[in-house]
Protein backbone atom coordinates (compact mmCIF):
# COMPACT_ATOMS: atom_id res chain seq x y z
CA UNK A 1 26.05 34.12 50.44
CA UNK A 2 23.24 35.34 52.63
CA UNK A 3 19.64 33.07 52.46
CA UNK A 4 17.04 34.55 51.00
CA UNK A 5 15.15 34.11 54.07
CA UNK A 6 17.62 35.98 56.14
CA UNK A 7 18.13 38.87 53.32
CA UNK A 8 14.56 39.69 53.42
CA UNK A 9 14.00 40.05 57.10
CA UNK A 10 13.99 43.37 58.57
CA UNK A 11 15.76 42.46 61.61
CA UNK A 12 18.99 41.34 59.89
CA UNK A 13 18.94 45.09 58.20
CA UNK A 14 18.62 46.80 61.31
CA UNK A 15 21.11 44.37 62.72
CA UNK A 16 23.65 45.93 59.64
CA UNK A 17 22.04 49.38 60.24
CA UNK A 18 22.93 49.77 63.77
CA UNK A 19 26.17 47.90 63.22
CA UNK A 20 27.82 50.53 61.22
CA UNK A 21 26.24 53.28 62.79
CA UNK A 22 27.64 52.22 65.83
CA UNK A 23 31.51 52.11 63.84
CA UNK A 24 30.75 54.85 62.47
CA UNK A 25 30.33 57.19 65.25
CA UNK A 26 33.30 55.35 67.02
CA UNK A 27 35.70 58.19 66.32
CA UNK A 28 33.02 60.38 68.64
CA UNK A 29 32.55 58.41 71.40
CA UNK A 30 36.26 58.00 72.28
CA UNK A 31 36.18 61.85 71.99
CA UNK A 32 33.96 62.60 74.37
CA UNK A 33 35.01 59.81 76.80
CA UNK A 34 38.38 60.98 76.59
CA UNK A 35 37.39 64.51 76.83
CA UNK A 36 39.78 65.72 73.86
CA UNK A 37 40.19 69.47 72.93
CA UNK A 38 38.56 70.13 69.73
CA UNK A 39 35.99 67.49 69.64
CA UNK A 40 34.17 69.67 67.13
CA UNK A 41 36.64 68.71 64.45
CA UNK A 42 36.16 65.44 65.35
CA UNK A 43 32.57 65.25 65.03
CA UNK A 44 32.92 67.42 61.81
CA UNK A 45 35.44 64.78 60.19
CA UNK A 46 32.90 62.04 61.34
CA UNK A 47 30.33 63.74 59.13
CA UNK A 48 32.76 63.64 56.13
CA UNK A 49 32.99 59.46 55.33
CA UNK A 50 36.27 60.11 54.19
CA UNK A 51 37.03 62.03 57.24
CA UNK A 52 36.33 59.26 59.75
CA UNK A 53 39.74 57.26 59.13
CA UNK A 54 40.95 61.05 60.11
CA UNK A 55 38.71 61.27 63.01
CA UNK A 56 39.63 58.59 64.63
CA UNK A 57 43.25 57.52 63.67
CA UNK A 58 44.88 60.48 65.47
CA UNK A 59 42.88 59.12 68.68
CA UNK A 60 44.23 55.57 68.70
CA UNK A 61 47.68 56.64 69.69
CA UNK A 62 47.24 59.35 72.23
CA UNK A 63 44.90 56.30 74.49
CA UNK A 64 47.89 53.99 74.02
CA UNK A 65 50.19 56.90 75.46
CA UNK A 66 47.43 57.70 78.49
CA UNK A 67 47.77 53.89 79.29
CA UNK A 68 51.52 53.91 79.56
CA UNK A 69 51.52 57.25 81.70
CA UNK A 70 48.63 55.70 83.99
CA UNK A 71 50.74 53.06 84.29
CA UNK A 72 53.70 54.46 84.94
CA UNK A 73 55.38 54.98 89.07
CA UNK A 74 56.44 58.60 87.76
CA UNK A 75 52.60 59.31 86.74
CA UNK A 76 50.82 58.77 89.90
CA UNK A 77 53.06 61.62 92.34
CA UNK A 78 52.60 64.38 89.40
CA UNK A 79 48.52 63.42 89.46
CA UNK A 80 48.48 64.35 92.91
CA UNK A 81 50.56 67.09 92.45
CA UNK A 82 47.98 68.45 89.93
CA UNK A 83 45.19 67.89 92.01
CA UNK A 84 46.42 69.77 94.60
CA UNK A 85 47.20 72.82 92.49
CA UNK A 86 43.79 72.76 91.26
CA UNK A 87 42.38 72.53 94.45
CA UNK A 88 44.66 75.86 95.56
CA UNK A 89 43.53 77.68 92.72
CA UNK A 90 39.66 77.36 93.98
């Protein structure tokens, strides 16, 4: 149970406030950090609050697979390799 004291002070509501804002818009920022194609659905599914389990549950996995490849020997000759071809293309 919360004191009265604390319940009524403005601070500990805009301590919740910004709280869940910030969780709420979670499913955004690791969009546009990660760059993802179609961060417009995203963001649209964020707006829905039954959307945002949507939003952000199909990101989760894709980091977790980005970590492994990072991580991987076989992952750093093909980054190079891309680089390269971008920089040909220019």
């Amino acid at each position: 149970m919360i004191p009265a004291a604390v319940a009524d002070s403005w601070l500990f509501w805009l301590a919740i406030i910004d709280g869940l804002a910030a969780v709420y818009i979670l499913p955004t920022v690791l969009g546009i950090a990660r760059q993802v194609e179609g961060l417009g659905w995203v963001i649209c599914l964020n707006a829905i609050p039954v959307g945002w389990p949507a939003a952000l549950l199909p990101r989760l996995p894709d980091a977790a697979q980005a970590d492994q490849q990072r991580s991987s020997p076989a992952a750093a000759p093909r980054a190079v390799a891309d680089a390269m071809r971008l920089r040909r293309s220019r």
